[in-house]
PDB file of N, CA and C in Angstrom:
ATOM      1  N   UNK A   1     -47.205 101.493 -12.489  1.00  0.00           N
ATOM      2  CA  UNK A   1     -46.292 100.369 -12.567  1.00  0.00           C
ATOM      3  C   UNK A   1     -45.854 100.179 -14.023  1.00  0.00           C
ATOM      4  N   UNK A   2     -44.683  99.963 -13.797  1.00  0.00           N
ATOM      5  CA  UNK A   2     -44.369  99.366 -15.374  1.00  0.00           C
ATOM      6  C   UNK A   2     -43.909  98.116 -15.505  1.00  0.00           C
ATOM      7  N   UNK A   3     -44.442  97.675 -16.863  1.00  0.00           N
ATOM      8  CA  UNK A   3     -44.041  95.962 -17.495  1.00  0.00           C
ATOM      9  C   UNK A   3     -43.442  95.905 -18.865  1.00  0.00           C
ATOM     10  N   UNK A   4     -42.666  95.169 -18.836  1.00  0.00           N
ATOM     11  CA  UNK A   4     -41.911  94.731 -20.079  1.00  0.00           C
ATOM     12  C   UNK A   4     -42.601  93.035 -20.295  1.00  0.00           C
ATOM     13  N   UNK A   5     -42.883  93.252 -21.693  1.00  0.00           N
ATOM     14  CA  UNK A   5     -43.502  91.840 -22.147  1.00  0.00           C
ATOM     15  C   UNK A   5     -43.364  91.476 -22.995  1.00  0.00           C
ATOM     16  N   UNK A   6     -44.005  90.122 -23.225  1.00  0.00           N
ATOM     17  CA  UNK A   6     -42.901  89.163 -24.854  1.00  0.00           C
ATOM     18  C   UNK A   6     -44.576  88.519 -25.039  1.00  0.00           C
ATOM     19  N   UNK A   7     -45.256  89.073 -24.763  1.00  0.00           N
ATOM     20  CA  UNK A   7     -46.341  88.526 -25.744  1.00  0.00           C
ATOM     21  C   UNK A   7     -46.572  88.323 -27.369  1.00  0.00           C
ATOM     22  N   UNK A   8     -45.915  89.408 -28.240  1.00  0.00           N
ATOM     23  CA  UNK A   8     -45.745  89.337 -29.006  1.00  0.00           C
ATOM     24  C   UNK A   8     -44.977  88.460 -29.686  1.00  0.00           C
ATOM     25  N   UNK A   9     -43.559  88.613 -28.875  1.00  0.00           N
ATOM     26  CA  UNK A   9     -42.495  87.685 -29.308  1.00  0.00           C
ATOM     27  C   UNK A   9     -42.447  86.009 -29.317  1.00  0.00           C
ATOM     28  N   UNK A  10     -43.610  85.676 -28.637  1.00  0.00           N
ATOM     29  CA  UNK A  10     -43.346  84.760 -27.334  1.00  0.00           C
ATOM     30  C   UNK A  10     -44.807  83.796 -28.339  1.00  0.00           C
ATOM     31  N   UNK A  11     -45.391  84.222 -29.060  1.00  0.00           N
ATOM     32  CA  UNK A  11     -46.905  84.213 -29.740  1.00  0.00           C
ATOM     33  C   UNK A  11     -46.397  83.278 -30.999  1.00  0.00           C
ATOM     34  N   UNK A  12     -46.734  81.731 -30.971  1.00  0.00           N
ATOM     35  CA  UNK A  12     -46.632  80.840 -32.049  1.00  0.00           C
ATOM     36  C   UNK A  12     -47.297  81.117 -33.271  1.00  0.00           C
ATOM     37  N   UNK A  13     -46.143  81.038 -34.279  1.00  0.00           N
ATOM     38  CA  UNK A  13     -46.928  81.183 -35.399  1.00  0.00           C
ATOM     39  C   UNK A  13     -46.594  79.631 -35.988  1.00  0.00           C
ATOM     40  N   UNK A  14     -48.185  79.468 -35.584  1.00  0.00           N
ATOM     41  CA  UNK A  14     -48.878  77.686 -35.768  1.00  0.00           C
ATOM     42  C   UNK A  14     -50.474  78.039 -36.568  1.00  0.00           C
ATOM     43  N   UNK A  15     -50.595  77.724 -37.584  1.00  0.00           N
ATOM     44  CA  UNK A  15     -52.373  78.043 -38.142  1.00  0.00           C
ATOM     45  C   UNK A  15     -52.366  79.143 -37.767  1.00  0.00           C
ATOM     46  N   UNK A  16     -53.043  79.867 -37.295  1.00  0.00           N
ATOM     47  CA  UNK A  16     -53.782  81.273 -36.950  1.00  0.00           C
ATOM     48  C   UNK A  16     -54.042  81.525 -35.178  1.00  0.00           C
ATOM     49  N   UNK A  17     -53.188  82.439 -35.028  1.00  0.00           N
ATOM     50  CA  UNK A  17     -53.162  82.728 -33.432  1.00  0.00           C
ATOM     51  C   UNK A  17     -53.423  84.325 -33.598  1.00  0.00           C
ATOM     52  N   UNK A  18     -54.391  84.692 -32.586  1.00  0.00           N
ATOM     53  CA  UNK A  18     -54.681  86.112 -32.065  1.00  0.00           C
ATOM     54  C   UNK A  18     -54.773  86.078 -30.531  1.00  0.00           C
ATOM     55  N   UNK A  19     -54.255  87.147 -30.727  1.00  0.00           N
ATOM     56  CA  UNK A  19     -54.217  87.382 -29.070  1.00  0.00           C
ATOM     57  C   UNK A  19     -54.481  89.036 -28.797  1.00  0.00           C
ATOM     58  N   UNK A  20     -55.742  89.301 -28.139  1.00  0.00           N
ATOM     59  CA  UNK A  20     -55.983  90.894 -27.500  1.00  0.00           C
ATOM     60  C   UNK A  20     -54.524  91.206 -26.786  1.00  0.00           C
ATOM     61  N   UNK A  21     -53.944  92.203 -27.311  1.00  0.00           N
ATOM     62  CA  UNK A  21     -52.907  92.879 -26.491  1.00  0.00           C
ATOM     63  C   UNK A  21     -53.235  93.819 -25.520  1.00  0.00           C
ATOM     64  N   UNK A  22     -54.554  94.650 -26.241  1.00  0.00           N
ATOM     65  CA  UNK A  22     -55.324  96.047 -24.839  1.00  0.00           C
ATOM     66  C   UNK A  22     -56.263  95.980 -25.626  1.00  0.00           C
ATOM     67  N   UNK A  23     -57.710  96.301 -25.066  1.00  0.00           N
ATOM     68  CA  UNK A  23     -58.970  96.594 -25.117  1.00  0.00           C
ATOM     69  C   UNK A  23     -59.598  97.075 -24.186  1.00  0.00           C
ATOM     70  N   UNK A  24     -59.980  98.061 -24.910  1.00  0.00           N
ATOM     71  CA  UNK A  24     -60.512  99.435 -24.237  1.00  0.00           C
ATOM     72  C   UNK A  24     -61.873 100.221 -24.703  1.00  0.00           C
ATOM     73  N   UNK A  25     -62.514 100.628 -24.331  1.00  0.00           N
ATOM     74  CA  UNK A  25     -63.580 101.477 -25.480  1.00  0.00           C
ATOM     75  C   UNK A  25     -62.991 102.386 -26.425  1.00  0.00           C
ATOM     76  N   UNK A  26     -61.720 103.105 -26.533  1.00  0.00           N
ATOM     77  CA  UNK A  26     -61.512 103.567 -27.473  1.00  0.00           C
ATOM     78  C   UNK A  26     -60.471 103.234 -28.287  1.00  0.00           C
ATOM     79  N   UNK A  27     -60.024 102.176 -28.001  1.00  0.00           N
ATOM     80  CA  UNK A  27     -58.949 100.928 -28.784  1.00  0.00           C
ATOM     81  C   UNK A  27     -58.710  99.847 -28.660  1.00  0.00           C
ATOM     82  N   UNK A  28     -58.365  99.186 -29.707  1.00  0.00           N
ATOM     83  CA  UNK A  28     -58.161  97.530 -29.303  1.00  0.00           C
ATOM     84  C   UNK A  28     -57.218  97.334 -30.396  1.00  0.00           C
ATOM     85  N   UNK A  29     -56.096  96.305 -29.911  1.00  0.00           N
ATOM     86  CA  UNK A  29     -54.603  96.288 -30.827  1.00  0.00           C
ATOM     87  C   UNK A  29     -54.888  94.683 -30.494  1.00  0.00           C
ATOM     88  N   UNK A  30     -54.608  93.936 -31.450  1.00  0.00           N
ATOM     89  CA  UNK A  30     -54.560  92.590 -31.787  1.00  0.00           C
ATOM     90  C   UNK A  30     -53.088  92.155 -32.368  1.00  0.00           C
ATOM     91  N   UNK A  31     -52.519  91.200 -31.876  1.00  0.00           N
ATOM     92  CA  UNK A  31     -51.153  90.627 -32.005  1.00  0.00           C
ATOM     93  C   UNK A  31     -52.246  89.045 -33.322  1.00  0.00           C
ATOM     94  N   UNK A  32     -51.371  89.114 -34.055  1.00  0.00           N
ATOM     95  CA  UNK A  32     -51.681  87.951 -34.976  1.00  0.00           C
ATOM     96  C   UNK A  32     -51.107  87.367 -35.926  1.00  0.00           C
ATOM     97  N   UNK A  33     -50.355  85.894 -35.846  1.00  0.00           N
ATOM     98  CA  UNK A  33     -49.631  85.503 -36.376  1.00  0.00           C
ATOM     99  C   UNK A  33     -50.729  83.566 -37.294  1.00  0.00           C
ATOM    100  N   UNK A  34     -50.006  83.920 -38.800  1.00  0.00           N
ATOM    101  CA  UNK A  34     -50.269  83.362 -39.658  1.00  0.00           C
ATOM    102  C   UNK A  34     -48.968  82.278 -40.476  1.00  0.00           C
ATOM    103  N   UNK A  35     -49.495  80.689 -40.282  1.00  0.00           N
ATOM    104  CA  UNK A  35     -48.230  80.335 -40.714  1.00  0.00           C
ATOM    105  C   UNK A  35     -48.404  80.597 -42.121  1.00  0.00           C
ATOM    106  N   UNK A  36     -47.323  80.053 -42.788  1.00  0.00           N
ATOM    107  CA  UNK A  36     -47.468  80.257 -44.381  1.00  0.00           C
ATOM    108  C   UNK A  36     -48.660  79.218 -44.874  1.00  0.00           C
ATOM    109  N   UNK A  37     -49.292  80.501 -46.404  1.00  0.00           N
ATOM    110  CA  UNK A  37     -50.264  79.656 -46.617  1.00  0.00           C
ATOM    111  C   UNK A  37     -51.806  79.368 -45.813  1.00  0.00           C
ATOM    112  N   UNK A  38     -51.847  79.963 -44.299  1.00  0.00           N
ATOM    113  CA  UNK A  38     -52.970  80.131 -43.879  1.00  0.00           C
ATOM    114  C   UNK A  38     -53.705  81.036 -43.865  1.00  0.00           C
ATOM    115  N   UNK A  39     -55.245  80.858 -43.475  1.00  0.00           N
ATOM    116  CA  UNK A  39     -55.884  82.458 -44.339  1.00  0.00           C
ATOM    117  C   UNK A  39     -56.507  82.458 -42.745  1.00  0.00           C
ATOM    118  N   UNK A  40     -56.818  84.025 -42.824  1.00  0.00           N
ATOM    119  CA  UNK A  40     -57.875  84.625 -41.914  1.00  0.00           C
ATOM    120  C   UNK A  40     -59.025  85.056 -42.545  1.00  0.00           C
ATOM    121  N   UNK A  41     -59.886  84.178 -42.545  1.00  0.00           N
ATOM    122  CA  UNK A  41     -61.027  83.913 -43.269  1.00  0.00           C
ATOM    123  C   UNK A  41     -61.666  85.870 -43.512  1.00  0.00           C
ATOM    124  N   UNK A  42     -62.656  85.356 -44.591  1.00  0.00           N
ATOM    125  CA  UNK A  42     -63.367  87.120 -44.650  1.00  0.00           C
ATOM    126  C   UNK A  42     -64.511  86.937 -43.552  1.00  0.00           C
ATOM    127  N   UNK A  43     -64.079  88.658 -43.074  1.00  0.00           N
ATOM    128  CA  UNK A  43     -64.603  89.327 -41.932  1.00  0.00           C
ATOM    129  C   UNK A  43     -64.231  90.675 -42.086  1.00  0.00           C
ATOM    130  N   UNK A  44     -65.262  91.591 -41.082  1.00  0.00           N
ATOM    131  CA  UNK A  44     -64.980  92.956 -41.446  1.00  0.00           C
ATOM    132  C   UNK A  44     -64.356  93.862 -39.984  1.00  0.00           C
ATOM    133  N   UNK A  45     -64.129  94.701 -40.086  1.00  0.00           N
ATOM    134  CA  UNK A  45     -63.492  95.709 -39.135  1.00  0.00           C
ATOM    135  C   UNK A  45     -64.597  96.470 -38.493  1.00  0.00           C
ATOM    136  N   UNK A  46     -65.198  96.662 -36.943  1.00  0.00           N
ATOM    137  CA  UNK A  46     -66.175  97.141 -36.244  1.00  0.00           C
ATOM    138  C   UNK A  46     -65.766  99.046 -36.496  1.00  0.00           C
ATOM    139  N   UNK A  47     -64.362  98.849 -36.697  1.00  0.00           N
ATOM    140  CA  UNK A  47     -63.880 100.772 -36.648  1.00  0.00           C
ATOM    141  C   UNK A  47     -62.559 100.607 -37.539  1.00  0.00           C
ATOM    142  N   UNK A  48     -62.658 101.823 -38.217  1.00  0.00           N
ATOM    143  CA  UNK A  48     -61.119 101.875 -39.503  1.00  0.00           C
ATOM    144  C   UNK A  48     -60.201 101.542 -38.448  1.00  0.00           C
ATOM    145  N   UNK A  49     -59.038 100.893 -39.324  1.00  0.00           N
ATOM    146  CA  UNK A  49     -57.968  99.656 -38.759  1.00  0.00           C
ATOM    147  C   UNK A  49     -56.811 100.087 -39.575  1.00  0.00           C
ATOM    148  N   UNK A  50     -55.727  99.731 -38.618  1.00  0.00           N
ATOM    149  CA  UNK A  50     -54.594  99.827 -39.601  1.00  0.00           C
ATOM    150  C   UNK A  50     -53.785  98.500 -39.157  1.00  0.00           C
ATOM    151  N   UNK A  51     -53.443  98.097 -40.328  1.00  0.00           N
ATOM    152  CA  UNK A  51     -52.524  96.076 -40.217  1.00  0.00           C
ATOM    153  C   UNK A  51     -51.009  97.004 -40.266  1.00  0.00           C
ATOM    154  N   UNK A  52     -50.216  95.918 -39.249  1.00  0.00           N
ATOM    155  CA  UNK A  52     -48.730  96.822 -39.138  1.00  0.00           C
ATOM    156  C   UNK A  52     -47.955  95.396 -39.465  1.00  0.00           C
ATOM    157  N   UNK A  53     -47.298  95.202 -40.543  1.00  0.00           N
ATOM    158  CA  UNK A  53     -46.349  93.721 -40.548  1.00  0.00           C
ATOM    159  C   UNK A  53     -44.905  94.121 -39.565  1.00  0.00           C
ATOM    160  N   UNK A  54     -45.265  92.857 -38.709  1.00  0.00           N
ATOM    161  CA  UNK A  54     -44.117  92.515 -38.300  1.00  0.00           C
ATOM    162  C   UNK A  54     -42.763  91.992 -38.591  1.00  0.00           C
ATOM    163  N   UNK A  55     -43.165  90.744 -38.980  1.00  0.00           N
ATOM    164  CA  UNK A  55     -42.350  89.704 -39.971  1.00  0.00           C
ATOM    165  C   UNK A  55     -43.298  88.861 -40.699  1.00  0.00           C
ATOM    166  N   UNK A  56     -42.532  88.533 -41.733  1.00  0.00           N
ATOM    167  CA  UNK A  56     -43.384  87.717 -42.989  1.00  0.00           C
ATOM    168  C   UNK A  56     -43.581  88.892 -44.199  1.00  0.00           C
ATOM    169  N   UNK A  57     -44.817  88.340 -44.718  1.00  0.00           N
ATOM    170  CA  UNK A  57     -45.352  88.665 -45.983  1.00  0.00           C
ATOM    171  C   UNK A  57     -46.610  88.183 -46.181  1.00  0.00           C
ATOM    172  N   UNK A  58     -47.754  89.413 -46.503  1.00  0.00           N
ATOM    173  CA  UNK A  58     -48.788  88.946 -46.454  1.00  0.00           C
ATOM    174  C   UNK A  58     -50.052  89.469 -47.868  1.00  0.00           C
ATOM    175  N   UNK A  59     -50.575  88.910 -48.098  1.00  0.00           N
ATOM    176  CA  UNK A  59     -51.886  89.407 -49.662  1.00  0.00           C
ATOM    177  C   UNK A  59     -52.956  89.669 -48.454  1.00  0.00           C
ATOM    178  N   UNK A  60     -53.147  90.897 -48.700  1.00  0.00           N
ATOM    179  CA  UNK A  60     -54.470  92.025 -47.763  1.00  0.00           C
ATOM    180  C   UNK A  60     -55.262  91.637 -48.759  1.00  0.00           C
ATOM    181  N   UNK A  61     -56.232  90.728 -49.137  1.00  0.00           N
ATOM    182  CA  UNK A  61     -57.619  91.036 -50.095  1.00  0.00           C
ATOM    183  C   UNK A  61     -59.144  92.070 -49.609  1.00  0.00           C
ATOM    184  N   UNK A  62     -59.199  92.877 -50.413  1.00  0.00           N
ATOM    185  CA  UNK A  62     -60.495  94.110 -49.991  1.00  0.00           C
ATOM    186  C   UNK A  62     -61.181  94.499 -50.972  1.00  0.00           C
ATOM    187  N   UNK A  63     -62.342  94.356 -51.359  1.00  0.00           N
ATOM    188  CA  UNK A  63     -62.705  95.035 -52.779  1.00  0.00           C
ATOM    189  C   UNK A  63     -62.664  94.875 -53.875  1.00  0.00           C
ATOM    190  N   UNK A  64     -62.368  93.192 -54.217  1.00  0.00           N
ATOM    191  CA  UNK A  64     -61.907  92.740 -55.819  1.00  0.00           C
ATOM    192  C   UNK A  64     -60.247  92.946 -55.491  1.00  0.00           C
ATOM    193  N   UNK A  65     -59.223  93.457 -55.145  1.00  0.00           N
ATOM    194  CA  UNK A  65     -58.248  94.041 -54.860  1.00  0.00           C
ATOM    195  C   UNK A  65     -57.330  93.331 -54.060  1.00  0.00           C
ATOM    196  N   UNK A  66     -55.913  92.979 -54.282  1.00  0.00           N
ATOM    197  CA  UNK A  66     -55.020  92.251 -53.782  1.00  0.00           C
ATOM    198  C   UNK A  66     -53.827  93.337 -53.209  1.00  0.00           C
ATOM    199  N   UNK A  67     -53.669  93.630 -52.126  1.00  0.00           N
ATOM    200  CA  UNK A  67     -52.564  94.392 -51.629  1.00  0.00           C
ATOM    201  C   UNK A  67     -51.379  93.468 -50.978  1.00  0.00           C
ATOM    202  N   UNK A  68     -50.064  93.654 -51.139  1.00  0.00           N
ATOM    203  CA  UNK A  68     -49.192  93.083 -50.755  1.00  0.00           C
ATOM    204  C   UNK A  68     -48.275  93.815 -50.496  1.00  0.00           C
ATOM    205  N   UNK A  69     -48.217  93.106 -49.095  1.00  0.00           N
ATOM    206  CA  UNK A  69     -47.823  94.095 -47.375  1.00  0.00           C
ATOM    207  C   UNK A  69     -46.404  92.876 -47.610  1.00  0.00           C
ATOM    208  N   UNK A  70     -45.252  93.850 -46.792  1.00  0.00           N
ATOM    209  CA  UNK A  70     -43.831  93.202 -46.450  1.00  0.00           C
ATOM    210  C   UNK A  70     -43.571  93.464 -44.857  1.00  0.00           C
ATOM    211  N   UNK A  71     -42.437  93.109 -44.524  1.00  0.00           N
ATOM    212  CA  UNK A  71     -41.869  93.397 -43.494  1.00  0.00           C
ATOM    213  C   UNK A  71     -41.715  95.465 -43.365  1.00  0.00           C
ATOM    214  N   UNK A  72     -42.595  95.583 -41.817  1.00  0.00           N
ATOM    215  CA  UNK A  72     -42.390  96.493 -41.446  1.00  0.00           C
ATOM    216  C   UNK A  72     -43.400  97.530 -42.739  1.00  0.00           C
ATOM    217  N   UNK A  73     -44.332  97.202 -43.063  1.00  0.00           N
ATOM    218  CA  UNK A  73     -45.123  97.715 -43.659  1.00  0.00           C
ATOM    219  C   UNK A  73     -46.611  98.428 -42.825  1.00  0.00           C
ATOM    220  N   UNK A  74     -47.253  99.391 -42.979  1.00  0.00           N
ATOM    221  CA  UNK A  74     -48.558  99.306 -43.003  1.00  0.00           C
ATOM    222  C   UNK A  74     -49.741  99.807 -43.547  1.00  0.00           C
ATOM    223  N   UNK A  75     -50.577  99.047 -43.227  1.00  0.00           N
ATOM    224  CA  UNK A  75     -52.247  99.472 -44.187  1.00  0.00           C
ATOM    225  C   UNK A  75     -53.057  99.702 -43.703  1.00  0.00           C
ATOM    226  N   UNK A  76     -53.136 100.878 -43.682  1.00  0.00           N
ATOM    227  CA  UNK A  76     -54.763 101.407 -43.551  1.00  0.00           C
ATOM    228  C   UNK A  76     -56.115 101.156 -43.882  1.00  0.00           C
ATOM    229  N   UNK A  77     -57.154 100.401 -43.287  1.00  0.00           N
ATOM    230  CA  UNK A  77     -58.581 100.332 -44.171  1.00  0.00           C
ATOM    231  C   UNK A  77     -59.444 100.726 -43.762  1.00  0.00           C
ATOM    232  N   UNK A  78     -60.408 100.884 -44.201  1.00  0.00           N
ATOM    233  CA  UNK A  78     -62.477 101.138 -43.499  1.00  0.00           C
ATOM    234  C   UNK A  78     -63.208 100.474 -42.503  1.00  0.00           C
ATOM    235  N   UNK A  79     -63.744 101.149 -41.986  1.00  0.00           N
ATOM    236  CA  UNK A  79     -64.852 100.184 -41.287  1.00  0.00           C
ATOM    237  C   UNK A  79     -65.758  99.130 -42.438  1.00  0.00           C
ATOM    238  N   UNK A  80     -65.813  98.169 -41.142  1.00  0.00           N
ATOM    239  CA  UNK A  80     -67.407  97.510 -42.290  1.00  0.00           C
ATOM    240  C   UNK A  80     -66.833  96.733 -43.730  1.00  0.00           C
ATOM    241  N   UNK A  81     -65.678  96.798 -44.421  1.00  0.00           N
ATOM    242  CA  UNK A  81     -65.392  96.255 -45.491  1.00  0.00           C
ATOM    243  C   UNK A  81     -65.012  94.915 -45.521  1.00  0.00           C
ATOM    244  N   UNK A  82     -65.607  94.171 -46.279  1.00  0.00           N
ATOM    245  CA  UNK A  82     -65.437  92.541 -45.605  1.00  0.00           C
ATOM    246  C   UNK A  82     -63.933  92.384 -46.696  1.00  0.00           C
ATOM    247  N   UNK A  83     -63.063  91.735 -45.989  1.00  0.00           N
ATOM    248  CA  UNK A  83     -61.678  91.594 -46.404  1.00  0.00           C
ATOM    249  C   UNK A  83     -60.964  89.982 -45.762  1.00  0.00           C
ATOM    250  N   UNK A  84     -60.281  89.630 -46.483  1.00  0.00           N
ATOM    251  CA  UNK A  84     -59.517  88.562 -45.721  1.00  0.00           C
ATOM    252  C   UNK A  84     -58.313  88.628 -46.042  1.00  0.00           C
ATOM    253  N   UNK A  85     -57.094  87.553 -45.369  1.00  0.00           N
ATOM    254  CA  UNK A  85     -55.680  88.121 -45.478  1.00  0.00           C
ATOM    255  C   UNK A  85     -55.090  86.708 -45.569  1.00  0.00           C
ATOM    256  N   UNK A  86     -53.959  85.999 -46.221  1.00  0.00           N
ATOM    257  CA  UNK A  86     -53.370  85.374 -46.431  1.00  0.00           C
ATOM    258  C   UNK A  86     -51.923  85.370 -46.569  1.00  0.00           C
ATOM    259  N   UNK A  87     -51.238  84.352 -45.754  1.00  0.00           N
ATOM    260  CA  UNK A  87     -49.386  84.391 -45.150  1.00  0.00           C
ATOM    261  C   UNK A  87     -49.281  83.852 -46.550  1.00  0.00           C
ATOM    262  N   UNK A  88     -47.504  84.538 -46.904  1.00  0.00           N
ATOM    263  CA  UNK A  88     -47.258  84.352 -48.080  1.00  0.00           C
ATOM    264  C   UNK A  88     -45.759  83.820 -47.310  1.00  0.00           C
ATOM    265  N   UNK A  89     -45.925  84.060 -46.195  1.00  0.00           N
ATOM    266  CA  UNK A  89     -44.326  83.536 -45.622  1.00  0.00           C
ATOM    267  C   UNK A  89     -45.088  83.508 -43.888  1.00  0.00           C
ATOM    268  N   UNK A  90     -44.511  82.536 -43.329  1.00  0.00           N
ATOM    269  CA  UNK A  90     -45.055  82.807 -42.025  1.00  0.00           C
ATOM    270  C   UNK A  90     -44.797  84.086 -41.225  1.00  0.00           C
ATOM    271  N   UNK A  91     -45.730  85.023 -40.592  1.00  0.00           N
ATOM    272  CA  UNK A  91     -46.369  86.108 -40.618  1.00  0.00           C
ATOM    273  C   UNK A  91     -46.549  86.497 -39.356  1.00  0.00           C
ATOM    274  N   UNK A  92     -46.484  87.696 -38.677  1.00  0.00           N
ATOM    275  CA  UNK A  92     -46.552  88.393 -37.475  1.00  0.00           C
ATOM    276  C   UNK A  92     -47.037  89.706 -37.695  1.00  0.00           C
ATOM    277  N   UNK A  93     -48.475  90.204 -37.056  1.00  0.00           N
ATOM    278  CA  UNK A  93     -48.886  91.484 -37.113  1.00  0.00           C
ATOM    279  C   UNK A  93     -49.416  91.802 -36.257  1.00  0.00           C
ATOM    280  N   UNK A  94     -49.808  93.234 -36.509  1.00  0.00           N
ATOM    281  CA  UNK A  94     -50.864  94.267 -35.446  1.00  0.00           C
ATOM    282  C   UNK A  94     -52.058  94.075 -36.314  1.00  0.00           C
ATOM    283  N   UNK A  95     -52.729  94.509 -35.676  1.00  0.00           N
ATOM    284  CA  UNK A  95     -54.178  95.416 -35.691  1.00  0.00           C
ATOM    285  C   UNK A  95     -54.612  96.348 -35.246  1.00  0.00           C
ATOM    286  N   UNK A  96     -54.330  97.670 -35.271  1.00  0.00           N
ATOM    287  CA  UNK A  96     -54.835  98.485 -34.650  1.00  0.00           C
ATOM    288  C   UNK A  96     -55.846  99.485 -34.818  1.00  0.00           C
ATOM    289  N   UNK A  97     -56.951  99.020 -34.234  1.00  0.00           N
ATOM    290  CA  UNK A  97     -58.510 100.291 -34.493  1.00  0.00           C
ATOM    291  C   UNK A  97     -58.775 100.548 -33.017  1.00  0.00           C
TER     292      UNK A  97
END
């Protein structure tokens, strides 16, 4: 069967919203939107991850280290590395490990 869906689209960016898009044992993609100015507190990644910007603008912090992601950008990181992320404009992304 096939579906067309607006989960993504459709996903308030109010404070910090996540939403599982698929989870599976060998993947899990996270939809997550950040208004401006809100943080996703530090936490680490169970399996290497890659953040995909949607819309917005966002500061990736990892390691002493400030990365700054734009529209239609993405970043690759490690397992296990405790990191947190902060909207520099209200914000729409992936997660995918």
């Amino acid at each position: 069967m096939y579906k067309i869906g607006q989960q993504i689209k459709t996903q308030p960016i109010n404070g910090i919203q996540v939403r599982k898009l698929l989870k599976d044992k060998d993947l899990q993609i996270l939809s997550i939107t950040l208004e401006k100015g809100a943080v996703l507190p530090e936490h680490s990644s169970p399996k290497e991850a890659t953040l995909i910007v949607l819309e917005g603008a966002l500061d990736f912090h990892i390691q002493g280290k400030t990365y700054f992601l734009e529209h239609l950008e993405d970043f690759s990181f490690p397992k296990e590395l405790p990191h947190w992320v902060e909207a520099r404009e209200n914000s729409r992304f992936l997660i995918i490990r």
